[in-house]
C-alpha atoms as a PDB file:
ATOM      1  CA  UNK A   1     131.206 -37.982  25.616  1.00  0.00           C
ATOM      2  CA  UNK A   2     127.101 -38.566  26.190  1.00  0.00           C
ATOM      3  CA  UNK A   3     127.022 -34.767  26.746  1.00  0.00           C
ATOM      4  CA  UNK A   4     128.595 -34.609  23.432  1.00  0.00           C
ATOM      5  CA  UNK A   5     126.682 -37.214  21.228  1.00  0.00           C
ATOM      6  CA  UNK A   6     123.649 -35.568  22.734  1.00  0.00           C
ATOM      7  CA  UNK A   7     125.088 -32.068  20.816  1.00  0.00           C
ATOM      8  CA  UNK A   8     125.504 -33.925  17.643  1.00  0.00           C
ATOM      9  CA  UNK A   9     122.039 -35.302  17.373  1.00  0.00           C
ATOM     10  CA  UNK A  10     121.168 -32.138  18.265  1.00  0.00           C
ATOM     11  CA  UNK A  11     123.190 -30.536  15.298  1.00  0.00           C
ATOM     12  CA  UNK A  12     121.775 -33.118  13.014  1.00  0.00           C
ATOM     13  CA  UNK A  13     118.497 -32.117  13.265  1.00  0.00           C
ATOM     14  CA  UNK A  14     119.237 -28.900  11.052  1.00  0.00           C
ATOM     15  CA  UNK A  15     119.972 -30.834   7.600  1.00  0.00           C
ATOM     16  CA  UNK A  16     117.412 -33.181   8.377  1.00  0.00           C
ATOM     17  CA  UNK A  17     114.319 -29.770   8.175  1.00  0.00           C
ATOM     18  CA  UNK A  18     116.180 -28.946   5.364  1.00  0.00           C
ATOM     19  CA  UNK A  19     116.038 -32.274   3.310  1.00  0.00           C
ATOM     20  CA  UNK A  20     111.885 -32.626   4.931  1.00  0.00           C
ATOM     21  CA  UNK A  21     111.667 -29.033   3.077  1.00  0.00           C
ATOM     22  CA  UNK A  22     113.364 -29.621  -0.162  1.00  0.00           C
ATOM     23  CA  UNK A  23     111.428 -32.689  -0.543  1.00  0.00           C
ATOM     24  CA  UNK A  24     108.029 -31.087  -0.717  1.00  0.00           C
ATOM     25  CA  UNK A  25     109.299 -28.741  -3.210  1.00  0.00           C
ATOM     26  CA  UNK A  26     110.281 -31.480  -4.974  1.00  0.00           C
ATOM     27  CA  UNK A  27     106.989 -33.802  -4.904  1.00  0.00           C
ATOM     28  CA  UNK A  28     105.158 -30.300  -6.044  1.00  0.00           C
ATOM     29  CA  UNK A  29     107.597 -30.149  -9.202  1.00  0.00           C
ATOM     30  CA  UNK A  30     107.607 -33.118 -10.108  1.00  0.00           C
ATOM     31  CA  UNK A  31     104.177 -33.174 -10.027  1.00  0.00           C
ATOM     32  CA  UNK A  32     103.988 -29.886 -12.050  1.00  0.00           C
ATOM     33  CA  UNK A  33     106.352 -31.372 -14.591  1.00  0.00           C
ATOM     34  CA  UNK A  34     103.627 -34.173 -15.419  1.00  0.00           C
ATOM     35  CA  UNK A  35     101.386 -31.667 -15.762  1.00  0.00           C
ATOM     36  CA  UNK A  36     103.371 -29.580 -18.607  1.00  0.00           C
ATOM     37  CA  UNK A  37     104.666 -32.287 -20.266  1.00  0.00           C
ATOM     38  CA  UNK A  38     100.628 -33.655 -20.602  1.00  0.00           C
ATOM     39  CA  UNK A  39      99.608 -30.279 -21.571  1.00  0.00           C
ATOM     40  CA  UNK A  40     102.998 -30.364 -24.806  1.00  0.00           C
ATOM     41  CA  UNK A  41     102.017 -33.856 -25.497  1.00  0.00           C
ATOM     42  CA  UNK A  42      98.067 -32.499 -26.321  1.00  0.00           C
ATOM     43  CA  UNK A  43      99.782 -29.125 -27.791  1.00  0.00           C
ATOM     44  CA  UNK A  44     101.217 -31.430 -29.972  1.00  0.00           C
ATOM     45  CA  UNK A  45      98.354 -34.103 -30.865  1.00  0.00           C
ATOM     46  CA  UNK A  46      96.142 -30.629 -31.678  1.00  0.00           C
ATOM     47  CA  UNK A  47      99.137 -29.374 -33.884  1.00  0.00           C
ATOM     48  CA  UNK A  48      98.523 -32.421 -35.739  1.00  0.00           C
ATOM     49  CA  UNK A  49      95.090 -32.592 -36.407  1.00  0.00           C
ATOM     50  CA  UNK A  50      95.156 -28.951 -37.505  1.00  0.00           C
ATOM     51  CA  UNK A  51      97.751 -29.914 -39.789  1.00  0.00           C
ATOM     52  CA  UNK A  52      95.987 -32.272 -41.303  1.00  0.00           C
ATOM     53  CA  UNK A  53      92.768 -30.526 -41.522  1.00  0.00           C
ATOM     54  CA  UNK A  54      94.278 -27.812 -43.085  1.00  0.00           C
ATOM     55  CA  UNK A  55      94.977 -29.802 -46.237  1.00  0.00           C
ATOM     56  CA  UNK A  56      91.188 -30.770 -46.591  1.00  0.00           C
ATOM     57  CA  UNK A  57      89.417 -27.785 -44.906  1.00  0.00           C
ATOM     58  CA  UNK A  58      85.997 -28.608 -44.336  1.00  0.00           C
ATOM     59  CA  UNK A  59      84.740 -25.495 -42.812  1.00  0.00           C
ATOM     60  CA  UNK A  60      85.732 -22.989 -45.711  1.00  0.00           C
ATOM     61  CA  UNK A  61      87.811 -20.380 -45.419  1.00  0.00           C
ATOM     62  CA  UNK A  62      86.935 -18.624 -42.005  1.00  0.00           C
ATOM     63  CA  UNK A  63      87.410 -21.904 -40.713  1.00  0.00           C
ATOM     64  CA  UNK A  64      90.819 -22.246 -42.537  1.00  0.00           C
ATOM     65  CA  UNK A  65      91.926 -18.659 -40.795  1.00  0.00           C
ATOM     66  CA  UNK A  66      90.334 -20.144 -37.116  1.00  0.00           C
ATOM     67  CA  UNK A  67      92.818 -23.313 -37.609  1.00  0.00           C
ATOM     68  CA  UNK A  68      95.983 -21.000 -38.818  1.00  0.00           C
ATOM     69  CA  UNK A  69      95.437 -18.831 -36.307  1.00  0.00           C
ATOM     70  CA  UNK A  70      95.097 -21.912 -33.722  1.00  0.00           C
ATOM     71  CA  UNK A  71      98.407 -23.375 -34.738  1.00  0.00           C
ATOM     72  CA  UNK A  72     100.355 -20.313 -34.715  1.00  0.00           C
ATOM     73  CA  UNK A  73      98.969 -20.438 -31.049  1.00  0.00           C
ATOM     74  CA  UNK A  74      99.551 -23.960 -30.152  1.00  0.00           C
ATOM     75  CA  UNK A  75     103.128 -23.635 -31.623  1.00  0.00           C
ATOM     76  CA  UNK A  76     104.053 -20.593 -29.406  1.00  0.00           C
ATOM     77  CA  UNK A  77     102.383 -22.243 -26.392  1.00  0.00           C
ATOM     78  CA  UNK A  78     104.476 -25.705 -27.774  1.00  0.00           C
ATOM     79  CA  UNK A  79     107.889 -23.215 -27.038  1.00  0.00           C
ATOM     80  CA  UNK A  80     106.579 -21.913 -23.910  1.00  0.00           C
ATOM     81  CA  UNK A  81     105.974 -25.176 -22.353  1.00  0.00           C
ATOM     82  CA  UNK A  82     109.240 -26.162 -23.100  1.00  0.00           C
ATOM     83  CA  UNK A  83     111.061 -22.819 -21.742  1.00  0.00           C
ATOM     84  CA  UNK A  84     109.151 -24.035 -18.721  1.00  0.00           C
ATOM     85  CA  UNK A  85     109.902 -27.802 -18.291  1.00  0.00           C
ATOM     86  CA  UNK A  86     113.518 -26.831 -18.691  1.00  0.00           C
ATOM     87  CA  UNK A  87     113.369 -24.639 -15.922  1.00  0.00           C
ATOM     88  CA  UNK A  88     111.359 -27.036 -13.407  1.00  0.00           C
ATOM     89  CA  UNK A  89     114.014 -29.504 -14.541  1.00  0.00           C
ATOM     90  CA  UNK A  90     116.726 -27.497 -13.134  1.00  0.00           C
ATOM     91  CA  UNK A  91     115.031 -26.244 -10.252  1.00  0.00           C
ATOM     92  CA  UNK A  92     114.302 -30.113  -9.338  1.00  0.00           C
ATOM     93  CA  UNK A  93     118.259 -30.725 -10.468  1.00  0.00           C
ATOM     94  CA  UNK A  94     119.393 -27.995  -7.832  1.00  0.00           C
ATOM     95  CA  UNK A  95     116.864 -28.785  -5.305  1.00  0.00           C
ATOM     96  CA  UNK A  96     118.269 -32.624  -5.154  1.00  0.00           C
ATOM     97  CA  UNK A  97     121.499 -31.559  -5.472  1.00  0.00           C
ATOM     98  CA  UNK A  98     120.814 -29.495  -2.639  1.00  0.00           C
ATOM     99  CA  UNK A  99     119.545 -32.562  -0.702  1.00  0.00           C
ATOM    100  CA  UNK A 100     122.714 -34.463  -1.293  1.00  0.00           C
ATOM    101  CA  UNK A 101     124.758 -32.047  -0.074  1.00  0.00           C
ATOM    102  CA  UNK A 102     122.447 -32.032   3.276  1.00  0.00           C
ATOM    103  CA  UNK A 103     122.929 -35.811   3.381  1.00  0.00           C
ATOM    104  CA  UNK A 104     126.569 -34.908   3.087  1.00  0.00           C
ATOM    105  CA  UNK A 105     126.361 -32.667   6.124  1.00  0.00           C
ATOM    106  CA  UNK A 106     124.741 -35.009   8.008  1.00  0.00           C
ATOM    107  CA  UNK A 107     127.336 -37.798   7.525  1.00  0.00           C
ATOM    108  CA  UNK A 108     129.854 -35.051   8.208  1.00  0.00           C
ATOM    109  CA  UNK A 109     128.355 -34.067  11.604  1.00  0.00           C
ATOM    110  CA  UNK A 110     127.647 -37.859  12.717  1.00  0.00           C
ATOM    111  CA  UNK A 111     131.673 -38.384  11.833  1.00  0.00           C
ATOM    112  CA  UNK A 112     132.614 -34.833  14.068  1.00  0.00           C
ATOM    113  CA  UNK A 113     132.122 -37.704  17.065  1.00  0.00           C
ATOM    114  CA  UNK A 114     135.123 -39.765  15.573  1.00  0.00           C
ATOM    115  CA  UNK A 115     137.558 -36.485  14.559  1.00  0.00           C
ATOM    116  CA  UNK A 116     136.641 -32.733  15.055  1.00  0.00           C
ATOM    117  CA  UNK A 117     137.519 -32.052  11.590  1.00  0.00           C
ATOM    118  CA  UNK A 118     134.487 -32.824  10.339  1.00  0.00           C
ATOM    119  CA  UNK A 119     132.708 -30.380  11.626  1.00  0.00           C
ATOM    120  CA  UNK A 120     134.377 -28.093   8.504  1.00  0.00           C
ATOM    121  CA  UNK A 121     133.244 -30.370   6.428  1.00  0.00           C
ATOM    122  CA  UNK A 122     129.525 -30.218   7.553  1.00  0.00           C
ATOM    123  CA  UNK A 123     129.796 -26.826   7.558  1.00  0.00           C
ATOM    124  CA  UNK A 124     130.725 -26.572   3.574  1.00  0.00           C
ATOM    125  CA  UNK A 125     127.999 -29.000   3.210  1.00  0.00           C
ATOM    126  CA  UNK A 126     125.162 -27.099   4.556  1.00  0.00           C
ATOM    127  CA  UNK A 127     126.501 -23.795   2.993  1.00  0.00           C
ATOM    128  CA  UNK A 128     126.424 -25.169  -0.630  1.00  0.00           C
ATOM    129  CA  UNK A 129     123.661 -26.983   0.469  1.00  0.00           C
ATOM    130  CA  UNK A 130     121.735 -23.826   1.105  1.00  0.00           C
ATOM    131  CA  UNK A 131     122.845 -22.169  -2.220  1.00  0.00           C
ATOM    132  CA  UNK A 132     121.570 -24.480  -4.019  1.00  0.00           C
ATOM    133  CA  UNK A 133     118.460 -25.344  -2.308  1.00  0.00           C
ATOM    134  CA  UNK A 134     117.864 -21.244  -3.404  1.00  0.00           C
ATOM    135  CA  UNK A 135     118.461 -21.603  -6.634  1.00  0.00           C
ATOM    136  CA  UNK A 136     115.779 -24.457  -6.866  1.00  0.00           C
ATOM    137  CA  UNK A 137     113.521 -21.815  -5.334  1.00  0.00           C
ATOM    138  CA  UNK A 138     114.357 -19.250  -7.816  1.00  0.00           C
ATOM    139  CA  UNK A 139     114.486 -21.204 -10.555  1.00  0.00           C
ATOM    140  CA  UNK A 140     110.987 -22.121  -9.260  1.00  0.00           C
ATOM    141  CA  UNK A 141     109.844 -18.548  -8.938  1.00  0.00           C
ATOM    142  CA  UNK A 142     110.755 -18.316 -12.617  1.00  0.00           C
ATOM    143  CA  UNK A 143     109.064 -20.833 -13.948  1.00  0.00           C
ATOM    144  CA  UNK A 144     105.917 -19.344 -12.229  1.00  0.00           C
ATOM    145  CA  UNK A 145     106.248 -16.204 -13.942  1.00  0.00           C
ATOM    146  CA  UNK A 146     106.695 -17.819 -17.192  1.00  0.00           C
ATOM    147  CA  UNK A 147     103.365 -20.235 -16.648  1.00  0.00           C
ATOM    148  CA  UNK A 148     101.517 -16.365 -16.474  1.00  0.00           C
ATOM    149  CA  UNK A 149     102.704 -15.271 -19.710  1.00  0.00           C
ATOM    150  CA  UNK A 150     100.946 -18.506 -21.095  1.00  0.00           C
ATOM    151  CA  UNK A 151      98.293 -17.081 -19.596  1.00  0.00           C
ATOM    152  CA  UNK A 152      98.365 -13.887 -21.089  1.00  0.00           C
ATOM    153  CA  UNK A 153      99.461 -15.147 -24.442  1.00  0.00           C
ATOM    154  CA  UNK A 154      96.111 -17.290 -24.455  1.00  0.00           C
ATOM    155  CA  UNK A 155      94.092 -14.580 -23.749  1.00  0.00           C
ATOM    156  CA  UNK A 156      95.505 -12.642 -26.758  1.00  0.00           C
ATOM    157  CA  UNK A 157      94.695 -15.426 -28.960  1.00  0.00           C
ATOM    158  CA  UNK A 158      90.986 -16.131 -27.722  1.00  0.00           C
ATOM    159  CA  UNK A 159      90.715 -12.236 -28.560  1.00  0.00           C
ATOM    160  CA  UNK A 160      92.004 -12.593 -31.921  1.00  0.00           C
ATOM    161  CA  UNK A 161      89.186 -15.443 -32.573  1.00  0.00           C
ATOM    162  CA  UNK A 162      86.876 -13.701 -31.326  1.00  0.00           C
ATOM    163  CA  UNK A 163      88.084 -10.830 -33.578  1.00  0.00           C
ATOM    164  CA  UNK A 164      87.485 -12.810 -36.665  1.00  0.00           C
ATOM    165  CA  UNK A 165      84.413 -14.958 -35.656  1.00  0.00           C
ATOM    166  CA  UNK A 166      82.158 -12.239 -35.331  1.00  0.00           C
ATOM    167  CA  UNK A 167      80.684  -9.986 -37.924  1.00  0.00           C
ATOM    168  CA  UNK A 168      82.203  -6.922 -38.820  1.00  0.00           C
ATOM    169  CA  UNK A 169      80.286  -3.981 -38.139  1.00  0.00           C
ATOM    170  CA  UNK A 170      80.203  -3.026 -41.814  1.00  0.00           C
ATOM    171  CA  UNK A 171      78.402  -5.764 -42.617  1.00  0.00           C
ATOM    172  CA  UNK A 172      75.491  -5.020 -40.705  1.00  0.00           C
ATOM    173  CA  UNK A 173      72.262  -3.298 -42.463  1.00  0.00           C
END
């Protein structure tokens, strides 16, 4: 029977490195969901502003254009940031779930010492416990490519300012 316990500590230690691991992807994500929902809540105190601004424009119309073509910007980014708090959301979702089921496994394997037909049980546990620990992960791995395209999409609109804040070459004598 000691020889025995000694196996099922043994076996436990498995969903324990996998509950250590899904909790560091989790303290990163949640941390990264603070960050994007800052970043909407100042999309959306700009998008205001501008709003308001652009029923008393002060800086004529070039400056009228500049704030257009900023909230156009801020309300595509506004989308974006959403597409990708929804998916950190689920990868945190699956990633806990996947935790819980690890928990699960663990019971399961601590109650194998009581009646072997646990063991099945643990088993399931970990398996489903795996799954969805990888769809956290990819669900993570697409959030990442999305936070690029906001990237790239800034970049296009900086261009586009600078496209109509500088002189046109016509223009010169």
């Amino acid at each position: 029977m000691q020889s025995e316990t000694a196996h099922v500590i043994g076996q436990l230690a498995a969903p324990v490195v996998m509950i250590s691991a899904a909790g560091l992807l989790c303290l990163a994500l949640f941390n990264r969901l603070a960050a994007v929902v800052a970043r909407s809540r100042a999309f959306a105190a700009e998008r205001v502003h501008l709003l308001r601004s652009l029923d008393h424009p002060a800086s004529g119309a070039v400056g009228a254009s500049l704030d257009r073509l900023r909230l156009e910007a801020l309300e595509s980014h506004a989308s974006g940031v959403l597409k990708r708090a929804v998916l950190i959301r689920a990868a945190l979702q699956s990633l806990l779930a996947g935790v819980l089921l690890m928990l699960a496994s663990s019971g399961a394997i601590g109650l194998s010492l009581a009646s072997p037909r646990f063991w099945s049980l643990a088993l399931w546990a970990f398996g489903l416990g795996l799954l969805a620990m990888g769809g956290g992960v990819v669900l993570v791995m697409a959030e990442l490519s999305r936070a690029l395209h906001d990237v790239k999409l800034e970049d296009r609109v900086l261009r586009r300012f600078s496209d109509l804040t500088e002189p046109s070459a016509s223009n010169s004598p």
